[in-house]
N, C-alpha and C. Protein backbone atom coordinates (compact mmCIF):
# COMPACT_ATOMS: atom_id res chain seq x y z
N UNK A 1 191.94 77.08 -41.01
CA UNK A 1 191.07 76.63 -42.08
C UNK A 1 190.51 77.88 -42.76
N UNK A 2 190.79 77.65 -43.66
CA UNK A 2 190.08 78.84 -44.86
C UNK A 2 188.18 78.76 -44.91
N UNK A 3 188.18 80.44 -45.42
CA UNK A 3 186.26 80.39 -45.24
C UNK A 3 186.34 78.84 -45.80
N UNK A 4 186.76 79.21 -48.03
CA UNK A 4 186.18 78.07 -48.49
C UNK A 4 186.25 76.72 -47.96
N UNK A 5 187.06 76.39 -47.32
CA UNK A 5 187.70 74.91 -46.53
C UNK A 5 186.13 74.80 -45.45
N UNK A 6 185.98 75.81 -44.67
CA UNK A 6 184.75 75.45 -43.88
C UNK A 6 183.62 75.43 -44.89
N UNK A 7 183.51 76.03 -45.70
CA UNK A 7 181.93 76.12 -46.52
C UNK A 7 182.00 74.94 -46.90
N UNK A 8 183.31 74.62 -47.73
CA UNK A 8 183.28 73.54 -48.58
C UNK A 8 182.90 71.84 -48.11
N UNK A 9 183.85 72.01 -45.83
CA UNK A 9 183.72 71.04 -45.01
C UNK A 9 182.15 70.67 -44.68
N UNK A 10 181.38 71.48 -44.33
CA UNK A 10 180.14 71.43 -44.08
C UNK A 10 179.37 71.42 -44.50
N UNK A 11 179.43 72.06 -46.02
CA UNK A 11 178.53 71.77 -47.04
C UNK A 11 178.34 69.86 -47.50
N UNK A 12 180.12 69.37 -47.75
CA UNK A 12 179.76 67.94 -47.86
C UNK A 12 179.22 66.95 -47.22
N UNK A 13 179.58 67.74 -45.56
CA UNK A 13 178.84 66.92 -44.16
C UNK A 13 177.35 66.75 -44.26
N UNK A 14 176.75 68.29 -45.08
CA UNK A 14 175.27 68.31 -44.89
C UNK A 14 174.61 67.78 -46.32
N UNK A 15 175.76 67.48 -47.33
CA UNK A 15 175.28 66.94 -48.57
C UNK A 15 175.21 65.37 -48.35
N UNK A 16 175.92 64.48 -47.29
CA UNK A 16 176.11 63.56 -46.85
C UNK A 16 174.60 63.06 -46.28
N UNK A 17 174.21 64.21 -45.46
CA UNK A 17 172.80 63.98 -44.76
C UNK A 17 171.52 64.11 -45.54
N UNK A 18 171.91 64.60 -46.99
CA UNK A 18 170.68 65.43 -47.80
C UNK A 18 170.36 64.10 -48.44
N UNK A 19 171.88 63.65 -49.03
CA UNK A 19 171.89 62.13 -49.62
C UNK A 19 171.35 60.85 -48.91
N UNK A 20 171.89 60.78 -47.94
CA UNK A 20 171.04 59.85 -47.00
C UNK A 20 169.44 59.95 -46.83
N UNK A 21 169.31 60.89 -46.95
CA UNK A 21 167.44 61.03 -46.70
C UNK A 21 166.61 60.97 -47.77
N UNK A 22 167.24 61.12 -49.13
CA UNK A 22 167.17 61.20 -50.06
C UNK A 22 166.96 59.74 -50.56
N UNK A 23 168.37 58.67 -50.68
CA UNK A 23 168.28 57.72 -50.84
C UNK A 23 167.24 56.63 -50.02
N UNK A 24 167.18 57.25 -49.09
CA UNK A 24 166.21 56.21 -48.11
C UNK A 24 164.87 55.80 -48.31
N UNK A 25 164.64 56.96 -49.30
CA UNK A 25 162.91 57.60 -49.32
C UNK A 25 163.01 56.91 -50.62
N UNK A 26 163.88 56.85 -51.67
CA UNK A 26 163.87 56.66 -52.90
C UNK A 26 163.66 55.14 -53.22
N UNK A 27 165.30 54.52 -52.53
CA UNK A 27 165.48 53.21 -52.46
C UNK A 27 164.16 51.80 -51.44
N UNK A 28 164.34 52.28 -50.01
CA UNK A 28 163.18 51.64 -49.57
C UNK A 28 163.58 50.58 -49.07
N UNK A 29 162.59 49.68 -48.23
CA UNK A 29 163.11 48.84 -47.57
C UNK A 29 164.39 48.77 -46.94
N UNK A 30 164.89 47.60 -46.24
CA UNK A 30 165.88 47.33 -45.40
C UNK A 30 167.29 48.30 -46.08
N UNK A 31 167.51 47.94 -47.45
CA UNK A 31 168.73 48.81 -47.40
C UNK A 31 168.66 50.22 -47.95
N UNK A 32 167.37 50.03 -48.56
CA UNK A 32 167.32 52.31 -48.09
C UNK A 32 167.13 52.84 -46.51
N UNK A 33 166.99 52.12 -45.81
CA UNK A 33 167.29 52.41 -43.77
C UNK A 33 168.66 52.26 -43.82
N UNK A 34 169.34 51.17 -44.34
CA UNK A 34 170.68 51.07 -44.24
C UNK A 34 171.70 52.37 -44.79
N UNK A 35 171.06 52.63 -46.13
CA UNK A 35 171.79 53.92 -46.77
C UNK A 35 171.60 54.92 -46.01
N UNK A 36 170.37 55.16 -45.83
CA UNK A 36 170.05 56.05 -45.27
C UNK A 36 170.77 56.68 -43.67
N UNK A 37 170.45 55.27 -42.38
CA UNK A 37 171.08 55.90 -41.35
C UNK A 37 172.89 55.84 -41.81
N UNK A 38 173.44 55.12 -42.62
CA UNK A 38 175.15 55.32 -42.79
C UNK A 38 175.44 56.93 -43.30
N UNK A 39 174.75 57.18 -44.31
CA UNK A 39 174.51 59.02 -44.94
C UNK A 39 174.74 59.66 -43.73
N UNK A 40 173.35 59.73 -43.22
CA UNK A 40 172.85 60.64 -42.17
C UNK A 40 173.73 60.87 -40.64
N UNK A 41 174.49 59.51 -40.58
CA UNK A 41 175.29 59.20 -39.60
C UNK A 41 176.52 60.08 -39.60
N UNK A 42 176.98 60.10 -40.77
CA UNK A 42 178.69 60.36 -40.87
C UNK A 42 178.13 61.79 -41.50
N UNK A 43 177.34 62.07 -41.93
CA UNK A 43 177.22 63.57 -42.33
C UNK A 43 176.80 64.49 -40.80
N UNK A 44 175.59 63.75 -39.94
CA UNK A 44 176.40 64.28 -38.31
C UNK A 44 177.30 64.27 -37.80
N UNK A 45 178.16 63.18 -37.40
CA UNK A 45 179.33 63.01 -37.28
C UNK A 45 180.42 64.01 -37.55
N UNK A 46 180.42 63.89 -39.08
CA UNK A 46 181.51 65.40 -39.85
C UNK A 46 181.11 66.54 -39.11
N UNK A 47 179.36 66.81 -39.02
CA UNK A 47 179.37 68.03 -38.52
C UNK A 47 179.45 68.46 -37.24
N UNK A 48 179.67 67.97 -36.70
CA UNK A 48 179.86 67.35 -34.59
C UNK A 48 181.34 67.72 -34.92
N UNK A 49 182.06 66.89 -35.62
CA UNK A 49 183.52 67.01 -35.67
C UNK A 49 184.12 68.29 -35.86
N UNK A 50 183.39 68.95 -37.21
CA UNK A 50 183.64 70.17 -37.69
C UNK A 50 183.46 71.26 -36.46
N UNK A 51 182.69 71.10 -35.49
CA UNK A 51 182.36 72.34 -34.79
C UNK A 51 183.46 72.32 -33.73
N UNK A 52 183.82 70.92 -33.36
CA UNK A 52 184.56 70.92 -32.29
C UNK A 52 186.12 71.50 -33.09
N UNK A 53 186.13 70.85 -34.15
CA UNK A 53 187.66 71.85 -34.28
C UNK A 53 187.35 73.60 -34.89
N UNK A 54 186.38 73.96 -34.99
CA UNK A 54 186.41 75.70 -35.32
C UNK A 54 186.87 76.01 -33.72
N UNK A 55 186.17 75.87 -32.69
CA UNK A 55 186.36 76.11 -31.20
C UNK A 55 187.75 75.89 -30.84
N UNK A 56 188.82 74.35 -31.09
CA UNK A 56 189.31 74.52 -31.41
C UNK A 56 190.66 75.50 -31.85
N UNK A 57 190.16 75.66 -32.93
CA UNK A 57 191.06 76.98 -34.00
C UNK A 57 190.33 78.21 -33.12
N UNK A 58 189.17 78.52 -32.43
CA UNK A 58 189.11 79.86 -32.43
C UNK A 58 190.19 79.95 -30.87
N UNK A 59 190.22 78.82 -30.26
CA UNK A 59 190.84 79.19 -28.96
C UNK A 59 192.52 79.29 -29.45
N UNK A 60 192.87 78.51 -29.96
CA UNK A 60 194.22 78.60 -30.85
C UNK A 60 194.42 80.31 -31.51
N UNK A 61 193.36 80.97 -32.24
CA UNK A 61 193.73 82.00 -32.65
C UNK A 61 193.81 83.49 -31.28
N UNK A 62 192.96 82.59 -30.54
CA UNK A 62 192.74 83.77 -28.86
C UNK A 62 194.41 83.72 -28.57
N UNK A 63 194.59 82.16 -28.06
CA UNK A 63 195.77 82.30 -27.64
C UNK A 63 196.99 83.30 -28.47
N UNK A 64 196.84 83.28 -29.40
CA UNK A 64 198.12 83.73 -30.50
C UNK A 64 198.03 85.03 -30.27
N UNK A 65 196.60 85.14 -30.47
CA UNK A 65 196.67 87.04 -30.20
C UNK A 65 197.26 87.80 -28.76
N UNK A 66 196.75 86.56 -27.74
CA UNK A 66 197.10 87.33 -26.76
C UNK A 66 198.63 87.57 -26.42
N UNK A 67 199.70 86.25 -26.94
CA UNK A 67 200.94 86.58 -26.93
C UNK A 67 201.40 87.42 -27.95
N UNK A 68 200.65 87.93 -29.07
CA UNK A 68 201.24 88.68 -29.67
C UNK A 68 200.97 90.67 -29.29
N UNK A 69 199.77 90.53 -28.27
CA UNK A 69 199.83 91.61 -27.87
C UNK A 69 200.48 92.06 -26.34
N UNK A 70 201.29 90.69 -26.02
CA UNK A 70 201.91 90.33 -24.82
C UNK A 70 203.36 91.41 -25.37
N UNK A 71 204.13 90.75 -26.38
CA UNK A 71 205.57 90.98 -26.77
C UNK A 71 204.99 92.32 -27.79
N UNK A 72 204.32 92.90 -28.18
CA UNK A 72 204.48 94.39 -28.53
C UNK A 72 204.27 95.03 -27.16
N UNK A 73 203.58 95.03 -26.29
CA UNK A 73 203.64 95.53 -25.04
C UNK A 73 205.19 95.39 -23.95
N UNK A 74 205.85 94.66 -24.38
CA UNK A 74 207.28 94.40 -24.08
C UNK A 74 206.91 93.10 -22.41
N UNK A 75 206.20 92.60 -22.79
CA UNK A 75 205.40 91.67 -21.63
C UNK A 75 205.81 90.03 -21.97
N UNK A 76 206.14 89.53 -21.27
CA UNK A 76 206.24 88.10 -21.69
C UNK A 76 204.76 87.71 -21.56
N UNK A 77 204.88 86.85 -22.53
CA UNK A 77 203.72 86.17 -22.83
C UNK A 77 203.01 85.26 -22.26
N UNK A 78 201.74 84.93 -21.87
CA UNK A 78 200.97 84.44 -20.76
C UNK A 78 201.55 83.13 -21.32
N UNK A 79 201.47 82.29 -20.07
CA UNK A 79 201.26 80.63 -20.16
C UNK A 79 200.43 79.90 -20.78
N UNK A 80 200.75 78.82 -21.43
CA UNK A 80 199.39 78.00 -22.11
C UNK A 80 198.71 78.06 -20.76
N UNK A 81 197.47 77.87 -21.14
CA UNK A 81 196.44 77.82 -19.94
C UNK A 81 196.36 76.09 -19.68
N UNK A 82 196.48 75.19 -18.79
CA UNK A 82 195.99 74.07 -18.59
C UNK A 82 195.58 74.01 -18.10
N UNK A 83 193.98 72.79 -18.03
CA UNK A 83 193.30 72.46 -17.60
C UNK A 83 192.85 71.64 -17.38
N UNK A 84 193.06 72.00 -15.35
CA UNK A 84 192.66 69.87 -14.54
C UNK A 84 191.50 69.14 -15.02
N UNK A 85 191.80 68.62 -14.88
CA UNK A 85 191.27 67.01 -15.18
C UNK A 85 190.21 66.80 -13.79
């Protein structure tokens, strides 16, 4: 994922939550709670989601590096790592 792709991912997650709190306060009653927790919901959500795939991509980019400094070293390259259950 590109910077802009993350700025752009998290920015809408947290524009999601800005909107929701926004509308809630504005609108009122039963369905500004309604707007409001659906906003606020899925703009956490995105951002819960978003973090778990940077971690993710950063373990994906560990791995890559380490086989790539495996085979310039003339080393076969470590094993995916798995992990029991």
């Amino acid at each position: 994922m590109t910077r802009r792709g993350r700025v752009l991912s998290f920015g809408a997650a947290g524009a999601a939550m800005v909107v929701g709190a926004v509308a809630g306060a504005i609108i009122g009653g039963i369905t500004g709670e309604a707007i409001a927790i659906a906003f606020v919901s899925v703009g956490a959500i995105a951002v819960v989601s978003l973090i778990f795939l940077e971690v993710g991509l950063s373990e994906d980019r560990e791995r890559e590096r380490e086989a790539r400094e495996a085979r310039r070293a003339g080393r076969r390259p470590p094993p995916l790592r798995r992990r029991r259950h």
